[in-house]
Structure formats: structure tokens, C-alpha cells
PDB file of N, CA and C in Angstrom:
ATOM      1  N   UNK A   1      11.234  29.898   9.259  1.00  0.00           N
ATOM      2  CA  UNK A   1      10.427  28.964  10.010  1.00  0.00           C
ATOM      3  C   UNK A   1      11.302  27.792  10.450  1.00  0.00           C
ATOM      4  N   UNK A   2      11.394  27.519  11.739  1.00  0.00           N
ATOM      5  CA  UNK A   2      12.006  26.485  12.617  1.00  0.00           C
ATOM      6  C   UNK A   2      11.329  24.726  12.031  1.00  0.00           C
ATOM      7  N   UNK A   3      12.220  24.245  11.747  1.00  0.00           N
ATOM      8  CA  UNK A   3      11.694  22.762  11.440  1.00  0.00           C
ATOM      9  C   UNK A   3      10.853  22.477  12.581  1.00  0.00           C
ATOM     10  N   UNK A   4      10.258  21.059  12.819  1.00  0.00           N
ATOM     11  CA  UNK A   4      10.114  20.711  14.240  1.00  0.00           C
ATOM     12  C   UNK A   4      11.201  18.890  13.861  1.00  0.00           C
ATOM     13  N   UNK A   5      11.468  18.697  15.259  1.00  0.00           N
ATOM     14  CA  UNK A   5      12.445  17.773  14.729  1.00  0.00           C
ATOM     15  C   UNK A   5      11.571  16.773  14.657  1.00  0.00           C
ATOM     16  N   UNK A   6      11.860  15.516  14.463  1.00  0.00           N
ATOM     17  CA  UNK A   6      11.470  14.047  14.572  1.00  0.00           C
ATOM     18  C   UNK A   6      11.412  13.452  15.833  1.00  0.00           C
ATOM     19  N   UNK A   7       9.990  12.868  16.321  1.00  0.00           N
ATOM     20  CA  UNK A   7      10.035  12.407  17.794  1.00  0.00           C
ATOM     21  C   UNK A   7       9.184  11.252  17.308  1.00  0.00           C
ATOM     22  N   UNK A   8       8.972  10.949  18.630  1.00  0.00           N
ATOM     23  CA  UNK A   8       7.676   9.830  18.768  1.00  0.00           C
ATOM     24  C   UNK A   8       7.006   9.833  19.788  1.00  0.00           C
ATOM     25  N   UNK A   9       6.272  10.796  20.050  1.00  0.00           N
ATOM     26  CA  UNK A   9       5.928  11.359  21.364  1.00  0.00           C
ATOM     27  C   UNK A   9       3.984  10.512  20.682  1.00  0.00           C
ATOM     28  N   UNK A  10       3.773  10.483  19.015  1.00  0.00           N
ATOM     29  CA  UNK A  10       2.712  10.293  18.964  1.00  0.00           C
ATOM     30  C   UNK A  10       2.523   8.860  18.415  1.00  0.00           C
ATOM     31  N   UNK A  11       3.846   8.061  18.828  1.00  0.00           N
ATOM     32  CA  UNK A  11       3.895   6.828  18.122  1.00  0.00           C
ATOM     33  C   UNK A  11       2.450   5.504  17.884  1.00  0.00           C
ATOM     34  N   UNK A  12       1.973   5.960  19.162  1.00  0.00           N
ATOM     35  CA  UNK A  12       0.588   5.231  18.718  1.00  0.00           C
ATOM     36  C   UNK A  12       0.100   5.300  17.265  1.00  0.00           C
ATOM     37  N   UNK A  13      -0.494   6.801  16.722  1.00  0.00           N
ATOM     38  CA  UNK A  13      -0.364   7.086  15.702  1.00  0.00           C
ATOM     39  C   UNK A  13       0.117   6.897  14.358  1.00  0.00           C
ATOM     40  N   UNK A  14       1.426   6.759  14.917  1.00  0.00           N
ATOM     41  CA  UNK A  14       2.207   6.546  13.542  1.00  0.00           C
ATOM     42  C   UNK A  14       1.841   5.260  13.385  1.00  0.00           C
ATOM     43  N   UNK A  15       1.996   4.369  14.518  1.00  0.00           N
ATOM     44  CA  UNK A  15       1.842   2.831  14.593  1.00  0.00           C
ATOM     45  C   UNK A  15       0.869   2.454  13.652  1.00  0.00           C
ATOM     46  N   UNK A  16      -0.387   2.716  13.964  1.00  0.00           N
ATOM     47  CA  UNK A  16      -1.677   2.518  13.446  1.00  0.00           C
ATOM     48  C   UNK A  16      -1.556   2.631  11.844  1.00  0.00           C
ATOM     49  N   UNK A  17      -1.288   4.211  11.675  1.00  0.00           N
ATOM     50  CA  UNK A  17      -1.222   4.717   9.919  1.00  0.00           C
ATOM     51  C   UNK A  17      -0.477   3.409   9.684  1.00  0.00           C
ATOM     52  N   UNK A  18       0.516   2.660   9.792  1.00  0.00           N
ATOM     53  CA  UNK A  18       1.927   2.005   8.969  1.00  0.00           C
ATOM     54  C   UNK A  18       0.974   0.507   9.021  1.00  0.00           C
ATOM     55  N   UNK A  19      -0.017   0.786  10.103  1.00  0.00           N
ATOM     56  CA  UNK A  19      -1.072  -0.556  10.041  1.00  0.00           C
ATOM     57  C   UNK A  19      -2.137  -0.790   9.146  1.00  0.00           C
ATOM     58  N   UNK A  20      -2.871   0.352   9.046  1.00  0.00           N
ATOM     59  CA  UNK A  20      -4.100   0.112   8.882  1.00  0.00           C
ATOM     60  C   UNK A  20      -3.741   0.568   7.292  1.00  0.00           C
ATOM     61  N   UNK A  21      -3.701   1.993   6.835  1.00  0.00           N
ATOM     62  CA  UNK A  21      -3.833   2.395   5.255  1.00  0.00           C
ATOM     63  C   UNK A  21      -2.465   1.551   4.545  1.00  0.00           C
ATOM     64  N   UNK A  22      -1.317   1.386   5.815  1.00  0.00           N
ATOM     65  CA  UNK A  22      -0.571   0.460   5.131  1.00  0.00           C
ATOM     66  C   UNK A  22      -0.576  -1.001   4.671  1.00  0.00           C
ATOM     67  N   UNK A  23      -1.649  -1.441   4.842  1.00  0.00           N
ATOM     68  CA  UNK A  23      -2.141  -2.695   4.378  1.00  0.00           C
ATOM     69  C   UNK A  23      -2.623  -2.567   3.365  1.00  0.00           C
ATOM     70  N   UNK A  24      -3.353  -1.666   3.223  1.00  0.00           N
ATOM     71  CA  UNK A  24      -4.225  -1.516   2.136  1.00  0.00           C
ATOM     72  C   UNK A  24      -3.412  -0.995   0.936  1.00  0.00           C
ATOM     73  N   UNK A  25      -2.572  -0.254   1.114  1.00  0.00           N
ATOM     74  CA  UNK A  25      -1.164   0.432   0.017  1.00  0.00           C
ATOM     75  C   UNK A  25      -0.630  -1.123  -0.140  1.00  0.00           C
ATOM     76  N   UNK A  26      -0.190  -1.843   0.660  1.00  0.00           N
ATOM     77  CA  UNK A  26       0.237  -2.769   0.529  1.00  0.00           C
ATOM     78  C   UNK A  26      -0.149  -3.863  -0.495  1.00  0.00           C
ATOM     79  N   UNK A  27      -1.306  -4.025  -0.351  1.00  0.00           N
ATOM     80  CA  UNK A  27      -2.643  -4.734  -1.186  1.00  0.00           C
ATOM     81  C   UNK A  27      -2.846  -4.514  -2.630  1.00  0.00           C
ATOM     82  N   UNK A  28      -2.747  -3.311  -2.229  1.00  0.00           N
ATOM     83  CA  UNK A  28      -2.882  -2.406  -3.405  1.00  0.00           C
ATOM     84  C   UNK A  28      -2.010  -2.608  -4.549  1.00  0.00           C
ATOM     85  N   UNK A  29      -0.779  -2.548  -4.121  1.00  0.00           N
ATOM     86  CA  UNK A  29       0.631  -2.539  -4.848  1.00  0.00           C
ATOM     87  C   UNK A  29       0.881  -4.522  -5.356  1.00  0.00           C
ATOM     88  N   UNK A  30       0.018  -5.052  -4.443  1.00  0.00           N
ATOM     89  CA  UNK A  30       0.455  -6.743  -4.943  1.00  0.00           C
ATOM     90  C   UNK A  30      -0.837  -7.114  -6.051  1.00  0.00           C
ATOM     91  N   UNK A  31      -2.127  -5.784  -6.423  1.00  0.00           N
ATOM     92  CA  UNK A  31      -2.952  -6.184  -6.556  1.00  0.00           C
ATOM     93  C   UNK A  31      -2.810  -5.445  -8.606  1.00  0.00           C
ATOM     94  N   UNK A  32      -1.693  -3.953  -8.427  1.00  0.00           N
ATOM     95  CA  UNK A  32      -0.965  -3.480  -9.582  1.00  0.00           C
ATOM     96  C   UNK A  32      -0.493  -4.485 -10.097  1.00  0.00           C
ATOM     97  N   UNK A  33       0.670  -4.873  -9.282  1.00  0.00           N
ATOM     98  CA  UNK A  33       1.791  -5.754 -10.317  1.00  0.00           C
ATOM     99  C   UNK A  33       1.385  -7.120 -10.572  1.00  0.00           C
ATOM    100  N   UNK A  34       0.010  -7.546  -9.224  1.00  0.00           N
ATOM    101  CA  UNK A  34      -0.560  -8.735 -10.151  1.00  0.00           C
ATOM    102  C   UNK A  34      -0.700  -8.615 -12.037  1.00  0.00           C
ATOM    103  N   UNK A  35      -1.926  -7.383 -11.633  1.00  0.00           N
ATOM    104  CA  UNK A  35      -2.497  -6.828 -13.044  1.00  0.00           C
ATOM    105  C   UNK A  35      -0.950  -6.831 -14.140  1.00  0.00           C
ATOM    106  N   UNK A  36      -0.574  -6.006 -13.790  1.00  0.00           N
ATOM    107  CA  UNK A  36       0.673  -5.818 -14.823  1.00  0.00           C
ATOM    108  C   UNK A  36       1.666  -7.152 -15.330  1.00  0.00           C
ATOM    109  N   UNK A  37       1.505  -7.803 -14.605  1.00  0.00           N
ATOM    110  CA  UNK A  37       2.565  -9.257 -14.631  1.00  0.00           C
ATOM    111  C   UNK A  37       0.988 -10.723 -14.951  1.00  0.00           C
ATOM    112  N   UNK A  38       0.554 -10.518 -15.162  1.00  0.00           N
ATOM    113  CA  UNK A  38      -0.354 -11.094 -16.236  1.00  0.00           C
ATOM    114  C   UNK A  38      -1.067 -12.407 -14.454  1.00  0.00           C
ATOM    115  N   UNK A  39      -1.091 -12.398 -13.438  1.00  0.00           N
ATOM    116  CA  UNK A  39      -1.499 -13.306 -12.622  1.00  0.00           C
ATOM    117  C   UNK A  39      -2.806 -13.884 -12.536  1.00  0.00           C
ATOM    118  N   UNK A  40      -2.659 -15.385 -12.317  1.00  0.00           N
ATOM    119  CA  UNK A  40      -4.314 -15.548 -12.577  1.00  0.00           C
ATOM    120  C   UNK A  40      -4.447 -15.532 -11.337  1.00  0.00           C
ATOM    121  N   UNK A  41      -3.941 -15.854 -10.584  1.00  0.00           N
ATOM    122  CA  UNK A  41      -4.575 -15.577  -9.665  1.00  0.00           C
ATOM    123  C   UNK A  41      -4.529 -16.847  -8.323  1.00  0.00           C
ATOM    124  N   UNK A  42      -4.428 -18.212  -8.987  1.00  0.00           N
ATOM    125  CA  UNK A  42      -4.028 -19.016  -8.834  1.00  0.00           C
ATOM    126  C   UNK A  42      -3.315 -18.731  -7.400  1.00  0.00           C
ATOM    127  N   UNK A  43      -3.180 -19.358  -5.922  1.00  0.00           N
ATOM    128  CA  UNK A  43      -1.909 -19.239  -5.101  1.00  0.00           C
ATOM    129  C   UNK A  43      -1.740 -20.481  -5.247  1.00  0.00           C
ATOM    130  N   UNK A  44      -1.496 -21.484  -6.238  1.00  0.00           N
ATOM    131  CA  UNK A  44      -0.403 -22.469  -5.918  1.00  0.00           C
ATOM    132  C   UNK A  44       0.339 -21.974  -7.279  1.00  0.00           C
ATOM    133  N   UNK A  45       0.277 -20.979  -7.801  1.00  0.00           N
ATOM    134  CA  UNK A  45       1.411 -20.745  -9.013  1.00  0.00           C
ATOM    135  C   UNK A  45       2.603 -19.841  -8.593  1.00  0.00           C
ATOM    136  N   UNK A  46       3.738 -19.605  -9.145  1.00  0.00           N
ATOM    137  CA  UNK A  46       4.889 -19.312  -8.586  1.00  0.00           C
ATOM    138  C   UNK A  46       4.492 -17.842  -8.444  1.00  0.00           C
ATOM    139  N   UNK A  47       3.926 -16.987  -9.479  1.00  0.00           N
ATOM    140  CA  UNK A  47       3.995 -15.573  -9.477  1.00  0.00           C
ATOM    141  C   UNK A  47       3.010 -14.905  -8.349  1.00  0.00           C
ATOM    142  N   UNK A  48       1.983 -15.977  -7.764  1.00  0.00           N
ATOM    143  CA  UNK A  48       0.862 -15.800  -6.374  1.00  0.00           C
ATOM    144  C   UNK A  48       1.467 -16.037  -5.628  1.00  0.00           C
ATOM    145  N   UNK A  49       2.590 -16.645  -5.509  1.00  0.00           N
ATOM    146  CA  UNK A  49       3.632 -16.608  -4.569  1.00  0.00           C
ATOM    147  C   UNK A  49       4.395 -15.573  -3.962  1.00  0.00           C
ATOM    148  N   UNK A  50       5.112 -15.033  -5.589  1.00  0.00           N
ATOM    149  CA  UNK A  50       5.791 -14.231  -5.080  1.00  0.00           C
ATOM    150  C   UNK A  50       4.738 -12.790  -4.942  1.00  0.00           C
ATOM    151  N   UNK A  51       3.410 -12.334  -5.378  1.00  0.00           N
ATOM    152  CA  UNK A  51       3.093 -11.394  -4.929  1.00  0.00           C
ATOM    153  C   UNK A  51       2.547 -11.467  -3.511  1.00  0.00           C
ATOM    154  N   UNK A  52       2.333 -12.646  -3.324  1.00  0.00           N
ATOM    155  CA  UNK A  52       1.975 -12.679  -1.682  1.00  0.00           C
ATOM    156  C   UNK A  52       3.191 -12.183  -0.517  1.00  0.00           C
ATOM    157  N   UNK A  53       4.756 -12.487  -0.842  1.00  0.00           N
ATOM    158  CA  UNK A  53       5.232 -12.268  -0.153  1.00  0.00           C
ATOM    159  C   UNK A  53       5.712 -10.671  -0.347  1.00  0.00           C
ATOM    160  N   UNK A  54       5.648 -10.187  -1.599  1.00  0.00           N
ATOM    161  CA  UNK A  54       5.685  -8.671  -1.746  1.00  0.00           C
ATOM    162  C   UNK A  54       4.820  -8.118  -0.806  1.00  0.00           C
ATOM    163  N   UNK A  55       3.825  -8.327  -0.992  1.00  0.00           N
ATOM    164  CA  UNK A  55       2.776  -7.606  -0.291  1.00  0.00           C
ATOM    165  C   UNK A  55       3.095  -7.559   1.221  1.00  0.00           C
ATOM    166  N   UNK A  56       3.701  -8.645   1.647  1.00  0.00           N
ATOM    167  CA  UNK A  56       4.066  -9.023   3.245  1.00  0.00           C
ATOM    168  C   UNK A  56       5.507  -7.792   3.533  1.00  0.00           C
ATOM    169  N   UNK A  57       6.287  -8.132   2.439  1.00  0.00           N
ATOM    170  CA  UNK A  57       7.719  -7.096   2.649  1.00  0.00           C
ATOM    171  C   UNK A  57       7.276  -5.678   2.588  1.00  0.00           C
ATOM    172  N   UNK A  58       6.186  -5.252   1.690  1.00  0.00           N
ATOM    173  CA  UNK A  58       5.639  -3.568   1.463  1.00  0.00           C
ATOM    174  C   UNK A  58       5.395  -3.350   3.119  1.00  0.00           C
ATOM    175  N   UNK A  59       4.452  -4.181   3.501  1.00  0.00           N
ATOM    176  CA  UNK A  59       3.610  -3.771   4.819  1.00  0.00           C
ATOM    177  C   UNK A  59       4.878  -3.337   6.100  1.00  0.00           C
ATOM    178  N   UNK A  60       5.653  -4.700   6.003  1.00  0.00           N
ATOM    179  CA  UNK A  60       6.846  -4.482   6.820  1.00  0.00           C
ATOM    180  C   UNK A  60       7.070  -2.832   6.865  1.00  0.00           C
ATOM    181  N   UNK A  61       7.638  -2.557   5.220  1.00  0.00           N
ATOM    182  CA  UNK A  61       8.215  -1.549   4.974  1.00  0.00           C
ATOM    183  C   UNK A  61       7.296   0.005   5.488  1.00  0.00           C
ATOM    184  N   UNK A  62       5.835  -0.472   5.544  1.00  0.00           N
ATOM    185  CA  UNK A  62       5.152   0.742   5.620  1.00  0.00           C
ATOM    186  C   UNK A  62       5.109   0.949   7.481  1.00  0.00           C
ATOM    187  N   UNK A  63       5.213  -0.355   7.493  1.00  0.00           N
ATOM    188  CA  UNK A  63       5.115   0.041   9.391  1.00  0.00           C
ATOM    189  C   UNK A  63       6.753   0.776  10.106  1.00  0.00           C
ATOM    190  N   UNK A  64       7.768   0.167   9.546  1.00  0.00           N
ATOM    191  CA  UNK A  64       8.875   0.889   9.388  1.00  0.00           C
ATOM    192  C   UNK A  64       8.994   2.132   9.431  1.00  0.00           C
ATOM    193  N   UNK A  65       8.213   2.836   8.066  1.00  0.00           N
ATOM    194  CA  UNK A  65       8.680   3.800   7.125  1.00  0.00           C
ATOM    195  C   UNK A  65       7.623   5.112   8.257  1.00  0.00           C
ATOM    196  N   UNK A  66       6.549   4.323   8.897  1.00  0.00           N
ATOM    197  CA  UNK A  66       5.735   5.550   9.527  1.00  0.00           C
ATOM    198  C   UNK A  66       6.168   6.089  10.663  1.00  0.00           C
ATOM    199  N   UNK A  67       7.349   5.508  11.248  1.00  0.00           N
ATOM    200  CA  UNK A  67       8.244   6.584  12.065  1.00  0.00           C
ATOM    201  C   UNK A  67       8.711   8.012  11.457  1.00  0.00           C
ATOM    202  N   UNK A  68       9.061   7.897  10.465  1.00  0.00           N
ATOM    203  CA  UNK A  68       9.843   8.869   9.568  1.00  0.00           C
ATOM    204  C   UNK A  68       8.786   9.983   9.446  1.00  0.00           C
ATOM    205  N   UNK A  69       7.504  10.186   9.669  1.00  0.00           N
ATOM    206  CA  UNK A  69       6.953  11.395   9.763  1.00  0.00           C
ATOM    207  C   UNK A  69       6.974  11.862  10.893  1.00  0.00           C
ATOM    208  N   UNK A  70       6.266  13.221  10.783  1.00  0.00           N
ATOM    209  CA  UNK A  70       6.855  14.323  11.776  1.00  0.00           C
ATOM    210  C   UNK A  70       5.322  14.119  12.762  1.00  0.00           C
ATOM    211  N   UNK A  71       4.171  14.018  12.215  1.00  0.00           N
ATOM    212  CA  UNK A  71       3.356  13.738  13.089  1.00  0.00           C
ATOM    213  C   UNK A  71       2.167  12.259  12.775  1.00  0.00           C
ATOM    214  N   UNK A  72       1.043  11.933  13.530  1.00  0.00           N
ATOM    215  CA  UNK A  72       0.405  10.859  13.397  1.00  0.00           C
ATOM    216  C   UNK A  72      -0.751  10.958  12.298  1.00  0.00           C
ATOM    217  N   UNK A  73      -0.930  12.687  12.207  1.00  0.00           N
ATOM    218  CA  UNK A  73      -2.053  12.595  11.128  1.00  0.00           C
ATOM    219  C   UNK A  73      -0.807  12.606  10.110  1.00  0.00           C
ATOM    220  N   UNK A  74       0.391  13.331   9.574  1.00  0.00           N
ATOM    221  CA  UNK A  74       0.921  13.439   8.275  1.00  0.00           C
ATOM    222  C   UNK A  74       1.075  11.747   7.843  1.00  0.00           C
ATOM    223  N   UNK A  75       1.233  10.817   9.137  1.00  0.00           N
ATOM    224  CA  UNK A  75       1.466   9.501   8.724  1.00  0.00           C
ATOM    225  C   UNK A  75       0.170   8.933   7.952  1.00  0.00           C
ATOM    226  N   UNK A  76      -0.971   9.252   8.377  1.00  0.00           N
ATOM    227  CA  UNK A  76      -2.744   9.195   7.802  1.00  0.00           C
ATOM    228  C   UNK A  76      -2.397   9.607   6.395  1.00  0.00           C
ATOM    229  N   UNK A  77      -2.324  10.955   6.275  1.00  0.00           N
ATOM    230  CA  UNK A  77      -2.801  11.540   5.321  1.00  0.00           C
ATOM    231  C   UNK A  77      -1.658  10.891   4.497  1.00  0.00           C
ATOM    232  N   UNK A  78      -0.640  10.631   4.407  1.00  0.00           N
ATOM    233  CA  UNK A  78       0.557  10.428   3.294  1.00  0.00           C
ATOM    234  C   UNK A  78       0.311   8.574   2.840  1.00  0.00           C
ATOM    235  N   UNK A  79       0.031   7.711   3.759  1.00  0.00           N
ATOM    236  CA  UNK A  79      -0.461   6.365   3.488  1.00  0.00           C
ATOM    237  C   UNK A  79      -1.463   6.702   2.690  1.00  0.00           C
ATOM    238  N   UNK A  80      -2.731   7.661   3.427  1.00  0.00           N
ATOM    239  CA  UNK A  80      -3.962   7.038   2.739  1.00  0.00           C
ATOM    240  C   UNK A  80      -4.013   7.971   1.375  1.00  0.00           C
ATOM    241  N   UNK A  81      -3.358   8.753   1.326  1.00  0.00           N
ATOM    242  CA  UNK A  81      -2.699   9.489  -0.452  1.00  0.00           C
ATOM    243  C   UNK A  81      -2.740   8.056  -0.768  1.00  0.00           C
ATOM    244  N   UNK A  82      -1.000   7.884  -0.754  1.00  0.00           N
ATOM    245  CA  UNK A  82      -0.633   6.480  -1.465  1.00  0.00           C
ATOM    246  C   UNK A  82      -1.303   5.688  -1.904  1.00  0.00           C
ATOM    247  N   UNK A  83      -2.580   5.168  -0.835  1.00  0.00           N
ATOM    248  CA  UNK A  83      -2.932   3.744  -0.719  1.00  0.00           C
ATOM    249  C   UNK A  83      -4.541   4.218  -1.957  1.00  0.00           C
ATOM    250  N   UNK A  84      -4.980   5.515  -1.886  1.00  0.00           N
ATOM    251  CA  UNK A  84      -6.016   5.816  -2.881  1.00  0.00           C
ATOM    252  C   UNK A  84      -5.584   5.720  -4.248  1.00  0.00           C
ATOM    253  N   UNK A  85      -4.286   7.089  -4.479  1.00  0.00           N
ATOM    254  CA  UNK A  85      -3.969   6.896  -5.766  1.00  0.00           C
ATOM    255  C   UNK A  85      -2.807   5.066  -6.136  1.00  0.00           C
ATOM    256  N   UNK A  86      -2.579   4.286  -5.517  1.00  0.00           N
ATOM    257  CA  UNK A  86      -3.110   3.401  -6.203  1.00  0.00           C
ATOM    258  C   UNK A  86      -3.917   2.240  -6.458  1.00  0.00           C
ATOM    259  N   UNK A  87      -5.144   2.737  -5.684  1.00  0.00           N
ATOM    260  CA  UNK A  87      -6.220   1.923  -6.408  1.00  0.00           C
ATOM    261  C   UNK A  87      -7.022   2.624  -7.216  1.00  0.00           C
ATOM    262  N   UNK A  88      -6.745   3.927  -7.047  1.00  0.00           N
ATOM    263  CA  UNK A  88      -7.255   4.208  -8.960  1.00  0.00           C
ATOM    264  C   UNK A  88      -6.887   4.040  -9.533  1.00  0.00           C
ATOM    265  N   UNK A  89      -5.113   3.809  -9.708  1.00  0.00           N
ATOM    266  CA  UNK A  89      -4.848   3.098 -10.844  1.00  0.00           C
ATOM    267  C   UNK A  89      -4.847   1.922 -11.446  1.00  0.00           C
ATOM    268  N   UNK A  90      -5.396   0.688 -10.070  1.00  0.00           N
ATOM    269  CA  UNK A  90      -5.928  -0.440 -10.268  1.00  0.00           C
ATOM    270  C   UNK A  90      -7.214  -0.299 -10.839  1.00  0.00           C
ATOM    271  N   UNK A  91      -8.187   0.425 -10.685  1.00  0.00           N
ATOM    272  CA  UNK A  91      -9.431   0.691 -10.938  1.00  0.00           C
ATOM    273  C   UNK A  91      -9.370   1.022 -12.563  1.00  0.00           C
ATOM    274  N   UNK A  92      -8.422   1.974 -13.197  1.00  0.00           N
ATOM    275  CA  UNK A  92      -8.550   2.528 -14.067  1.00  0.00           C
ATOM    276  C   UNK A  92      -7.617   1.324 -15.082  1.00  0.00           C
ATOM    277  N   UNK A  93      -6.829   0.414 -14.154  1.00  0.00           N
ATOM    278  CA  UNK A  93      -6.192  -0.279 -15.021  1.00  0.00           C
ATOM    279  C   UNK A  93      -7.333  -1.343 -15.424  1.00  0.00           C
ATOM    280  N   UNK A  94      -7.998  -1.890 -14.623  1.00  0.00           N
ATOM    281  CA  UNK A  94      -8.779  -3.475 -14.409  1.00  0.00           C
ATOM    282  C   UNK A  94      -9.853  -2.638 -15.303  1.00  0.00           C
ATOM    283  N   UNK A  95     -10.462  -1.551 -14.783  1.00  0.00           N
ATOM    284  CA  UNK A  95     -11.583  -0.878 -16.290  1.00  0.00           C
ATOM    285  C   UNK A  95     -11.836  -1.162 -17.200  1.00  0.00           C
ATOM    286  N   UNK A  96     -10.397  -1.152 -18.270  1.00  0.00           N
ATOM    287  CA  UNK A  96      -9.725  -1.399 -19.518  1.00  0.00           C
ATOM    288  C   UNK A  96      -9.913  -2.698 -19.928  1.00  0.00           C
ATOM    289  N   UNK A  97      -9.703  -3.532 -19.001  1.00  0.00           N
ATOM    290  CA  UNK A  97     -10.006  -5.263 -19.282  1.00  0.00           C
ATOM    291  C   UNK A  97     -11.168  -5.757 -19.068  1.00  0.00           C
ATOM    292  N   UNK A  98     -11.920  -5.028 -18.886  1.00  0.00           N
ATOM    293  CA  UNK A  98     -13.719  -5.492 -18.837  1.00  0.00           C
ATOM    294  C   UNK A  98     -14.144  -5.563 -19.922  1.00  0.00           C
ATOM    295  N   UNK A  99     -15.054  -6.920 -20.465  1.00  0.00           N
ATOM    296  CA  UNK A  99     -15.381  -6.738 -21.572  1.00  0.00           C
ATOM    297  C   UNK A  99     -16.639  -6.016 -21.737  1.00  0.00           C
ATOM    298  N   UNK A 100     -17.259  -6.022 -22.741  1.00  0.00           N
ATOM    299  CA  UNK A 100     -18.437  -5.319 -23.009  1.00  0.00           C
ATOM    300  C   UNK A 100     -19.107  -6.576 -22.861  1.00  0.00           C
ATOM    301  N   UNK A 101     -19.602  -7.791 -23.439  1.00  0.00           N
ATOM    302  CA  UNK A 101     -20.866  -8.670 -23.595  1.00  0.00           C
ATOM    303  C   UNK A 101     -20.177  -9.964 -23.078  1.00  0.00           C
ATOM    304  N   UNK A 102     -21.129 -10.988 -23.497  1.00  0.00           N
ATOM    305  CA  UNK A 102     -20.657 -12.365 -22.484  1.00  0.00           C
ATOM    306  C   UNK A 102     -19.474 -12.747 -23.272  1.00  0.00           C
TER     307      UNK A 102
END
């Protein structure tokens, strides 16, 4: 089976995916390492800082990175993978820290 090469014949496409589910992957990922790195949450504290600008460099990276597929849905389907499995693992992480009573 013949590869197909790399174009951008559907760049609209790609554009969009690296926009839209890539925000949300993006979000997603500043919303993990909040959890994991203990953040209150606070944006005048240093660590709301720096996840704000993570989140800004991911997105960069995802609008970038959605050239690199071969078509506009694989760019869909491979963000919005990403951008689901991890907010279940935000979901399944933040779960854990719910208390039971007041």
C-alpha cells in the first residue's frame, strides 16, 4: 500500500482541528498539571502564571502540530482523542478530591 504524501490541499481543516479541540487539549493539560502541582487557583500567584502561559505555548504547539496530519478529519479525530482522554483523567483525578460531607 502506497503512503499518500503530506499536503495541504485541506488546510482549512487542519486549521480549525489545531483551533478548536486544540484549545480544549490545551486547557485540559493546564487544568492536569494545575491539579498535580497543588494550584489554587489564584492568577495573581506565580504557579497561575505559569500555567496560563503553558496553556498559551500547548495551543501554539497544537495549531503548528495540525499540519503534520495527512488529512482534516485525522487532525479531528487525533486532537479530540487527546483532548477527551485528558479530561478523564482530570475527571478521574479531581473525583478523588471530593469530599464526602460538608
Amino acid at each position: 500500500m502506497k503512503k499518500k504524501p503530506l499536503d495541504n490541499r485541506r488546510w482549512l481543516a487542519k486549521a480549525l482541528a489545531g483551533l478548536i479541540p486544540g484549545a480544549v487539549l490545551s486547557l485540559g493539560v493546564m487544568v492536569l498539571v494545575g491539579h498535580l502541582c497543588g494550584s489554587t487557583g489564584n492568577p495573581m500567584t506565580m504557579s497561575a502564571q505559569w500555567l496560563m502561559w503553558l496553556a498559551a505555548f500547548l495551543w501554539i504547539i497544537c495549531i503548528c502540530a495540525c499540519f503534520l496530519f495527512r488529512t482534516g478529519l485525522g487532525a479531528w479525530l487525533g486532537f479530540g482523542w487527546m483532548a477527551c482522554l485528558v479530561w478523564l483523567i482530570n475527571t478521574l483525578i479531581s473525583g478523588s478530591d471530593v469530599s464526602g460531607g460538608s
